[in-house]
Protein backbone atom coordinates (compact mmCIF):
# COMPACT_ATOMS: atom_id res chain seq x y z
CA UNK A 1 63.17 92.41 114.88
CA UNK A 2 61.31 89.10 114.88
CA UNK A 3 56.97 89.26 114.46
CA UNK A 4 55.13 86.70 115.72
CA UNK A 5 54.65 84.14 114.78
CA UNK A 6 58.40 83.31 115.32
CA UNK A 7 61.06 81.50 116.15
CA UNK A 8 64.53 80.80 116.58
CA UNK A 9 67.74 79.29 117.35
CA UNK A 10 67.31 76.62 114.88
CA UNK A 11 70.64 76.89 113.27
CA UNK A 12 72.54 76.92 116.36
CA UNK A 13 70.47 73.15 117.41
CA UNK A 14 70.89 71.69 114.15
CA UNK A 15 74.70 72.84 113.80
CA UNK A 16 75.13 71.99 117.21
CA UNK A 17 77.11 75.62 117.79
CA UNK A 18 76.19 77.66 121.03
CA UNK A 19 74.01 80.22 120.31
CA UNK A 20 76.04 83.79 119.57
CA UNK A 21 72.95 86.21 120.32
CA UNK A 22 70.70 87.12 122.98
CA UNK A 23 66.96 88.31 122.56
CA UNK A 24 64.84 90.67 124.42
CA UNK A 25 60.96 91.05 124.30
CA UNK A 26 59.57 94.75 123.73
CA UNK A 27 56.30 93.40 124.83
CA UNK A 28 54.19 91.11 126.65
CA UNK A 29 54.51 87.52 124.49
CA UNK A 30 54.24 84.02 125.11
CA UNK A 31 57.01 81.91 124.61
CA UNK A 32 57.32 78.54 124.30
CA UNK A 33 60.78 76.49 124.43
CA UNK A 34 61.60 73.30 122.85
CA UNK A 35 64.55 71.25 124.20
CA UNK A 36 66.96 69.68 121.84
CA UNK A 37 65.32 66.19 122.09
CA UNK A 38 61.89 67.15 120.96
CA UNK A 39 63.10 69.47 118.73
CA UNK A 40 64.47 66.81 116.69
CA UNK A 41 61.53 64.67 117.58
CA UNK A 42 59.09 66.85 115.51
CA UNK A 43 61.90 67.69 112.41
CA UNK A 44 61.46 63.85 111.86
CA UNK A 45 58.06 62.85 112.86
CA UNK A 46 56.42 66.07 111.31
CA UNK A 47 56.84 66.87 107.28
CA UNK A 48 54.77 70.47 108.09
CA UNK A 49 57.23 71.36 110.91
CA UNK A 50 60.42 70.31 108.96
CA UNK A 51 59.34 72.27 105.63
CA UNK A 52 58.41 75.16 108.05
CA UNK A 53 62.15 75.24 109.74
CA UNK A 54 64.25 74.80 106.55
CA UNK A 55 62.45 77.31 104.25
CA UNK A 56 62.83 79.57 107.45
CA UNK A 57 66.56 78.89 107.58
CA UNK A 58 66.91 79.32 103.83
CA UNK A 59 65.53 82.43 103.56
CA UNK A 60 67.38 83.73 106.54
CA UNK A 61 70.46 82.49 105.68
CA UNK A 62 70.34 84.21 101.78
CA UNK A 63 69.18 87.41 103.78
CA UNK A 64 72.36 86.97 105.84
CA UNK A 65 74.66 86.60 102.45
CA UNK A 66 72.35 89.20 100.97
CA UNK A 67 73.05 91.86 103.64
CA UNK A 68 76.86 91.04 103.91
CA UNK A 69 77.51 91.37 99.96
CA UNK A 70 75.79 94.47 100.18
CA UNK A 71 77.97 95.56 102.97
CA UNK A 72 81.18 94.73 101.38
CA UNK A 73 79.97 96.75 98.24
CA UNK A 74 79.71 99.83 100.70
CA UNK A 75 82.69 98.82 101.98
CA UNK A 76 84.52 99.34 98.36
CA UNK A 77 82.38 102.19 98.15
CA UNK A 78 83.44 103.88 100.59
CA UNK A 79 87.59 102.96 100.20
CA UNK A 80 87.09 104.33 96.46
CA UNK A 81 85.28 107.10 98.01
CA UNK A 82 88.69 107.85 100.52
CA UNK A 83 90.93 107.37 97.69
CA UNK A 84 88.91 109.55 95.73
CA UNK A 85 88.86 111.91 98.38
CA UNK A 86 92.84 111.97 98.77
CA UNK A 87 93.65 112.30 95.38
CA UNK A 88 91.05 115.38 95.21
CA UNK A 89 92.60 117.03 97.61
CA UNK A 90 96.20 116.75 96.98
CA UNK A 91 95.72 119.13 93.22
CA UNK A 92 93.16 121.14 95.15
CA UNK A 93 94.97 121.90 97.98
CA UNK A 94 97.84 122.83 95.35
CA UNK A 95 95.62 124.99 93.62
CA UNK A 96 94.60 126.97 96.39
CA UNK A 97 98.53 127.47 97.18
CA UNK A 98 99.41 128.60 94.00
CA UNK A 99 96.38 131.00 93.10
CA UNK A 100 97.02 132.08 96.83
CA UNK A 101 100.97 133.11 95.11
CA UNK A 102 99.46 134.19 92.24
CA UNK A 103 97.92 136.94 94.18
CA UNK A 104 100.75 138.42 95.55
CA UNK A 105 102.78 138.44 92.23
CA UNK A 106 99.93 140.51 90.67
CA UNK A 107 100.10 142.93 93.09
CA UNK A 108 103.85 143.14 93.40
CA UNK A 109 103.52 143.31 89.19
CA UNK A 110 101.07 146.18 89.44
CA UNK A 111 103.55 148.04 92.05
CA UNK A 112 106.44 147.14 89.69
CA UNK A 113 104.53 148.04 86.56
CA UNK A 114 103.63 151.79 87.88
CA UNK A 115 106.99 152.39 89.30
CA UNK A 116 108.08 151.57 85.66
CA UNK A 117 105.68 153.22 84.12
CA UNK A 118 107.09 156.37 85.66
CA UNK A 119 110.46 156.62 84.25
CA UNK A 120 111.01 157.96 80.47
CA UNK A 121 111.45 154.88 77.66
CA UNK A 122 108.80 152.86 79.75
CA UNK A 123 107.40 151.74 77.20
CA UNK A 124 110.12 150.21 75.20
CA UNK A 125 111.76 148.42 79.09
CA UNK A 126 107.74 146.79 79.43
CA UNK A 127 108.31 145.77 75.73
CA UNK A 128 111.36 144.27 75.93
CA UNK A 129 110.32 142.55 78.85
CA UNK A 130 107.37 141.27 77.79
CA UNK A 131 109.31 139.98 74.64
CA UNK A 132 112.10 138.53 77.44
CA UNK A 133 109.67 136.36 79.47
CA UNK A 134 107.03 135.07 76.52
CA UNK A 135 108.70 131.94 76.99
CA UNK A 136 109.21 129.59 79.63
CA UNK A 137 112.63 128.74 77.85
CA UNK A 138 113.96 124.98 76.54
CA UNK A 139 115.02 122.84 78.77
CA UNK A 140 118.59 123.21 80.14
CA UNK A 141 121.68 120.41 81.14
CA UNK A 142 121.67 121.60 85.04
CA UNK A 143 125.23 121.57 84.70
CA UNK A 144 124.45 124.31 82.21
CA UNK A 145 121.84 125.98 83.86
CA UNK A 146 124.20 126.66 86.90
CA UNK A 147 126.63 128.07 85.40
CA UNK A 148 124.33 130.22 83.48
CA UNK A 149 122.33 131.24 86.92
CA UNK A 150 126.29 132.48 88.32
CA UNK A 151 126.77 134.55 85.44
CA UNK A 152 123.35 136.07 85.99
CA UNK A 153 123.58 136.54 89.49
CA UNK A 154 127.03 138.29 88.71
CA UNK A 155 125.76 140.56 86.55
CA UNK A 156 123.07 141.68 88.72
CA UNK A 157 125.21 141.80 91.67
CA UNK A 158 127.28 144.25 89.93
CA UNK A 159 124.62 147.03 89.48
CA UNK A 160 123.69 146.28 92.83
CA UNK A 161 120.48 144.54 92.24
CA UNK A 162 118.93 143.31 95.12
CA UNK A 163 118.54 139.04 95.87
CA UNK A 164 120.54 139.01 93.11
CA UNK A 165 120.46 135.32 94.11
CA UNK A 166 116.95 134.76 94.25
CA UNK A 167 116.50 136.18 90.93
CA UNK A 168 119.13 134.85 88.71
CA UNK A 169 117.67 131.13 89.04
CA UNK A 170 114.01 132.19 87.60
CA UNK A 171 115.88 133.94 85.07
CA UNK A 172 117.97 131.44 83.84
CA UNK A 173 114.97 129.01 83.70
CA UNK A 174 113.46 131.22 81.33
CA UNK A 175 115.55 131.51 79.14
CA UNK A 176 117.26 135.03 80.07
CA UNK A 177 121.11 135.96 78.97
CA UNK A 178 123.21 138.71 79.89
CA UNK A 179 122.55 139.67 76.06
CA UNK A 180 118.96 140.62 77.15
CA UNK A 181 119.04 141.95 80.35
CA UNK A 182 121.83 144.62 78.86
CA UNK A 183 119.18 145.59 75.93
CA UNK A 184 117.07 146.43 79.05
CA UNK A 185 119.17 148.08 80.78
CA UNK A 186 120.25 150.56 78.21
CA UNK A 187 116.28 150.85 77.74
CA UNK A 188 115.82 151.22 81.08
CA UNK A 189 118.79 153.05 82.42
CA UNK A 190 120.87 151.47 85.28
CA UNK A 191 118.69 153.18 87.90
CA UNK A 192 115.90 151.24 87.10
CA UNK A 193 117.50 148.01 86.29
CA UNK A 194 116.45 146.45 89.57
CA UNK A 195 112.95 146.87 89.38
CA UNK A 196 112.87 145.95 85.37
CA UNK A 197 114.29 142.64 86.85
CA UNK A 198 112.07 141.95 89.67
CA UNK A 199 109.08 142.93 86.59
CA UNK A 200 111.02 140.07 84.59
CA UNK A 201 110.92 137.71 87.80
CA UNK A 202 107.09 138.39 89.05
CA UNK A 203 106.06 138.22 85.62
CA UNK A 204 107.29 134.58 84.76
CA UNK A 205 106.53 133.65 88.70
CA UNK A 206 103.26 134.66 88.29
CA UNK A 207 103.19 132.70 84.79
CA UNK A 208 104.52 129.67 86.33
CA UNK A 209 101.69 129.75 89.48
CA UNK A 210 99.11 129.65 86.94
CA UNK A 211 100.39 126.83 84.70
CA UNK A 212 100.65 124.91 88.41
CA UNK A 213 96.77 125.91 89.13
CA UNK A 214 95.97 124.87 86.04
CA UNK A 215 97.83 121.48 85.79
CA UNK A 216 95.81 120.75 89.58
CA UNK A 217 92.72 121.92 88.33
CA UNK A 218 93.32 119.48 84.90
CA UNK A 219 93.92 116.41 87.60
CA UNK A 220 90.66 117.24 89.64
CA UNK A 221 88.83 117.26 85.91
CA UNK A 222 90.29 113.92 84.82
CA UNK A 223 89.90 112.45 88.28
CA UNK A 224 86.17 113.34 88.21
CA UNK A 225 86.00 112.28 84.66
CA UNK A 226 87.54 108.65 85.75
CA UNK A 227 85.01 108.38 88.50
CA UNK A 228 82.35 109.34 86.50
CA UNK A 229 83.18 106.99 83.72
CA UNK A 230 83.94 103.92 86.25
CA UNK A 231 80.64 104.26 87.97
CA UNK A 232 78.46 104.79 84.32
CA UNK A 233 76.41 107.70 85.88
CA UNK A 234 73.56 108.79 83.74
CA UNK A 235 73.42 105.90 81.15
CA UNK A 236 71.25 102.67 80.79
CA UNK A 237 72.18 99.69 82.74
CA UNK A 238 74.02 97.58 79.63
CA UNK A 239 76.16 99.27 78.00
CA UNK A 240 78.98 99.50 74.85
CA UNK A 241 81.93 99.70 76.91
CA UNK A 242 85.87 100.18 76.06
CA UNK A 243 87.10 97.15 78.20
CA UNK A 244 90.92 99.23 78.39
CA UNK A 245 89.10 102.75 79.38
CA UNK A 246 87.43 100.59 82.34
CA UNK A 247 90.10 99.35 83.64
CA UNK A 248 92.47 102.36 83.04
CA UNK A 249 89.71 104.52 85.32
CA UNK A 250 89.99 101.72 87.81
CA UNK A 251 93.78 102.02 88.09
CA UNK A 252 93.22 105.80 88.72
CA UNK A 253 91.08 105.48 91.50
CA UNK A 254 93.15 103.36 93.47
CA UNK A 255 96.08 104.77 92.94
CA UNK A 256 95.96 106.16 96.01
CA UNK A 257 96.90 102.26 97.35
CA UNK A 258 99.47 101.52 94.77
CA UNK A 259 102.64 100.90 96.84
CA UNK A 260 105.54 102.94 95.80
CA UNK A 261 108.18 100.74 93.40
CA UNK A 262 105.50 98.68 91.88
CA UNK A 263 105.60 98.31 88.37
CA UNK A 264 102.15 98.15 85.93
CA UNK A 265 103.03 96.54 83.22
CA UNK A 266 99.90 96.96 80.04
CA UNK A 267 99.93 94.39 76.87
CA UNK A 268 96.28 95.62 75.71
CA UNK A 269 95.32 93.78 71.91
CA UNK A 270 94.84 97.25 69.93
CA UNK A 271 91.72 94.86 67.81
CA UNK A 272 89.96 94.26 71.21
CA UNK A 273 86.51 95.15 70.65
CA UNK A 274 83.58 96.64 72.38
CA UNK A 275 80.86 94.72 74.34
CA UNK A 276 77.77 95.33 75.81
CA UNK A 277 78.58 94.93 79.26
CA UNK A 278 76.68 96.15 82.99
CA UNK A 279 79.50 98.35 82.83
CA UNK A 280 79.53 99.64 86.87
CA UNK A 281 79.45 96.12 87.81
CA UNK A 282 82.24 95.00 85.62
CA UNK A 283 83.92 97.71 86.97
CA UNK A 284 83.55 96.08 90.66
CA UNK A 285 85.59 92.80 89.15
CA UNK A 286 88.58 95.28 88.13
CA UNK A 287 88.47 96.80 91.52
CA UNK A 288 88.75 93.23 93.15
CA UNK A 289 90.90 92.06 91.04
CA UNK A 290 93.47 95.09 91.06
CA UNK A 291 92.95 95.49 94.72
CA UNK A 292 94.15 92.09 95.49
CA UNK A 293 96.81 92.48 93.05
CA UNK A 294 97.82 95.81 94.88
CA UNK A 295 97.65 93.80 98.27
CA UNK A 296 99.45 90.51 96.92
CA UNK A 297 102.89 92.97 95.67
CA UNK A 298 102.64 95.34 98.61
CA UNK A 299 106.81 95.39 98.88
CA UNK A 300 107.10 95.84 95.60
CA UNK A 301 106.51 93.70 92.23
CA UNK A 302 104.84 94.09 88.89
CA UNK A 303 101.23 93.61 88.08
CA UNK A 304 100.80 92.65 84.42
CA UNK A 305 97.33 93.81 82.74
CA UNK A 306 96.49 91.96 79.40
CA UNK A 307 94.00 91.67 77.19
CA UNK A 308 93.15 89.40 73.47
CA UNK A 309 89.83 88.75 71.20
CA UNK A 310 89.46 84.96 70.69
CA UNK A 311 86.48 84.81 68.45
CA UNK A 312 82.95 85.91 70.17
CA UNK A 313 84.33 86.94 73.35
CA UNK A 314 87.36 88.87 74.58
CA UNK A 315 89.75 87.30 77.31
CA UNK A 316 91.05 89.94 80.19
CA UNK A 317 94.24 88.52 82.69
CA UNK A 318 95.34 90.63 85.66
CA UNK A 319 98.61 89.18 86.56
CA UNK A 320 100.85 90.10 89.86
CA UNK A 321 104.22 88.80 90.48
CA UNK A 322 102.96 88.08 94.59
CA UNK A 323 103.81 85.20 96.55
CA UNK A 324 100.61 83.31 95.50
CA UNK A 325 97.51 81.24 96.86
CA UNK A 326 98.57 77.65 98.16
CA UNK A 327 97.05 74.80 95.72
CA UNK A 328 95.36 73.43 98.74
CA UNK A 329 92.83 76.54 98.82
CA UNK A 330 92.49 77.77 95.51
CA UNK A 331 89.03 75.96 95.09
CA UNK A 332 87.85 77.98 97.76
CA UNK A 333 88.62 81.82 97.11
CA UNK A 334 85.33 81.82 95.37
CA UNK A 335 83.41 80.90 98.54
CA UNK A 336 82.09 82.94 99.79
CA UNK A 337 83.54 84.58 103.59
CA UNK A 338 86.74 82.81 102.47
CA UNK A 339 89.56 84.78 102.17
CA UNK A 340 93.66 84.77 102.71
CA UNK A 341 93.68 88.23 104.50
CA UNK A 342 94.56 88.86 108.18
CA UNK A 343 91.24 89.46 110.71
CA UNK A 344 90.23 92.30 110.00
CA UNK A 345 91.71 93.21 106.25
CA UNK A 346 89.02 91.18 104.54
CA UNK A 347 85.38 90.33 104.28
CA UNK A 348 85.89 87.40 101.99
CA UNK A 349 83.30 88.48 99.88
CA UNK A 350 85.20 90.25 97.51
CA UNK A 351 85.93 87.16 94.74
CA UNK A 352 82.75 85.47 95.28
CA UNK A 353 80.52 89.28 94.05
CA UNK A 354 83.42 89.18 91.02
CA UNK A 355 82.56 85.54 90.13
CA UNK A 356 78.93 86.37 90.46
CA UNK A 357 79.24 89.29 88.55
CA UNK A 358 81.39 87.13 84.96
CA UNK A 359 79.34 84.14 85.78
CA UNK A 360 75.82 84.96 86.73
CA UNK A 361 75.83 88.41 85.11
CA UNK A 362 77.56 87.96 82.22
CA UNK A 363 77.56 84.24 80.82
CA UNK A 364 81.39 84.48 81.37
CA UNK A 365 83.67 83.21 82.52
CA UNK A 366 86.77 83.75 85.74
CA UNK A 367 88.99 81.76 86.64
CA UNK A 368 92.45 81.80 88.40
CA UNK A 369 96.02 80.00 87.98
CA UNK A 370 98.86 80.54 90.80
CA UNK A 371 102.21 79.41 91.92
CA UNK A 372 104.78 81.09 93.90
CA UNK A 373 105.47 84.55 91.83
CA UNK A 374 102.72 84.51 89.62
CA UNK A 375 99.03 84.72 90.33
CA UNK A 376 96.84 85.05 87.46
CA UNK A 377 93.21 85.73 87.46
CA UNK A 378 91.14 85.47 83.75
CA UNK A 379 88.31 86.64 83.12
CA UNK A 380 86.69 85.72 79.78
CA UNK A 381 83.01 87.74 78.37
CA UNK A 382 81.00 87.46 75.19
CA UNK A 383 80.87 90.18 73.29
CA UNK A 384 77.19 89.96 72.67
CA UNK A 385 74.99 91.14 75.21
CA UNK A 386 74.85 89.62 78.29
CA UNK A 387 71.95 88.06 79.63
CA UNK A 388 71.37 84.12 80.14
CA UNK A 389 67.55 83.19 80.13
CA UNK A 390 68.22 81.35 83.59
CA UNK A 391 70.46 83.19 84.98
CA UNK A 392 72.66 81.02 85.44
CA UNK A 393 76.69 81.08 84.27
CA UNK A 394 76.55 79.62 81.03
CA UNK A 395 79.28 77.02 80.67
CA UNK A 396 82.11 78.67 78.30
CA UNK A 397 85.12 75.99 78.40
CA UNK A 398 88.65 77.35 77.88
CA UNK A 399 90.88 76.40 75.46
């Protein structure tokens, strides 16, 4: 929406590009058009008109680069926010199954427990029981375990227990023997040995459902304790951060992208030290950086993570083992629109917000080294707080 005052095209006659939009007045205007000749004829003869048409362009053109960083931070907003979503769902969904189990095993339990309850020694058959499935059992050779779940299954086969089968796995996983289950039957008398059993196998099925519901519900905690951590909600804007619990909440996030058969390989310096940081945007430049990474070993590779002190500042290097950015262009990929990815895949916008970010934000320092199998991007910060009086990158040389 242009007021007038206004005009436009300028770009497209100084650049000498066709023009790429079309206009349409909402209402009555006057409009006056200058050809290319005149145009040119006042940018030269005219200081007024000339300062008038480049401080337009200026500020339209750091509006345009303005807008588009913003939209490729909604744009990794809104991937993290699908990954996030997916790896929500996954332990949800799993929780909902198994407290959905869980359900029926209590009731089957209750039935079982009455029935029991009925016959004389009742007590001492829930007791031994109870005693019997206390334990999820240690952890059995499988070679072992099958021939103990045979033996188990023969045994109940023998006093006709029904899915004798079914049972005898569950039963061997916990830890059961013939040894027991005979001690309950004598408690128990043969009669009742079936039901005792299926009491044995509800019991530690029912057990097991709610060790799986709460193992989800632990991943949904952490996951929402990573995102909460990566994004710094409800804290100042610098803070102290842990530069290893940053990028270890990163990883977490997009693990939903991490191709299958890709190794992460960690060498963090256990002296690295705090710093006082922007710590959501710093968070942004381990996105980038790991994303690319993730993208660069898509069919499989290693991505090496490391991490030193040297003196006032701490050095971070996020390695992958991908086929790597030709010499020719590697001045460029902090341009910004500049990018390696197919149409489509990348805004180019990514590196040059990172860059901003250590440089600008941070007096640091990023900087990148590649060849053919190893692409490394550094990223060097001050441990004091950040701030430059300019606000400009302060110039930190590497050794």
């Amino acid at each position: 929406m242009r007021e007038p005052p206004s005009f436009l095209g300028e770009i497209s006659v100084l650049t000498g590009n066709p023009i790429s939009v079309s206009c349409r007045a909402q209402t009555e205007c006057e409009l006056l058009w200058l050809g290319e000749e005149t145009f040119f004829d006042l940018l030269g003869c005219c200081r007024q008109f000339a300062r008038q048409i480049f401080s337009t362009m200026t500020q339209r053109t750091s509006e345009t680069e303005s807008i588009s960083r913003d939209m490729e931070k909604m744009a990794s907003l809104g991937t993290l926010a699908a990954g996030l979503a997916h790896e929500l769902n996954n332990p949800a969904a799993a929780a909902v199954r198994s407290l959905s189990r869980a359900e029926a095993r209590a009731a089957d339990l209750h039935a079982l427990t009455s029935e029991l309850t009925a016959t004389p020694g009742a007590a001492d058959v829930l007791r031994k029981l109870a005693e019997a499935t206390a334990d999820d059992g240690e952890d059995i050779d499988p070679l072992d375990l099958a021939d103990i779940e045979d033996t188990l299954a023969d045994w109940l086969d023998d006093r006709g227990v029904e899915d004798a089968w079914e049972l005898a796995p569950g039963l061997a996983q916990a830890g059961l023997t013939t040894e027991t289950l005979d001690d309950i039957a004598v408690a128990s008398g043969d009669t009742d040995i079936g039901r005792a059993v299926q009491w044995a196998a509800s019991a530690m099925d029912l057990r097991g459902l709610l060790n799986d519901s709460r193992s989800a519900c632990g991943r949904i905690s952490d996951l929402v304790k990573a995102m909460k951590s990566y994004s710094y909600m409800d804290q100042d804007i610098t803070q102290e951060v842990d530069i290893h619990a940053g990028i270890d909440d990163t990883l977490v996030i997009l693990k939903h992208k991490m191709p299958a058969g890709v190794e992460i390989a960690k060498a963090y310096a256990s002296d690295l030290p705090m710093v006082t940081v922007y710590g959501s945007e710093l968070n942004q430049v381990w996105t980038n950086l790991l994303d690319n990474a993730i993208d660069a070993v898509a069919d499989g590779g290693r991505i090496d993570i490391a991490t030193r002190a040297d003196g006032e500042r701490v050095v971070i290097s996020v390695t992958d083992s991908g086929a790597g950015i030709p010499e020719d262009i590697q001045n460029k990929i902090f341009d910004p629109f500049f990018t390696t990815k197919p149409v489509g895949q990348g805004t180019g916008l990514g590196l040059d917000i990172s860059h901003r970010i250590v440089t600008a934000r941070h007096c640091g320092c990023l900087e990148v080294a590649s060849k053919p199998g190893e692409t490394r991007f550094t990223v060097t910060l001050p441990i004091l707080p950040p701030g430059c009086p300019t606000g400009e990158a302060c110039d930190i040389e590497d050794e």
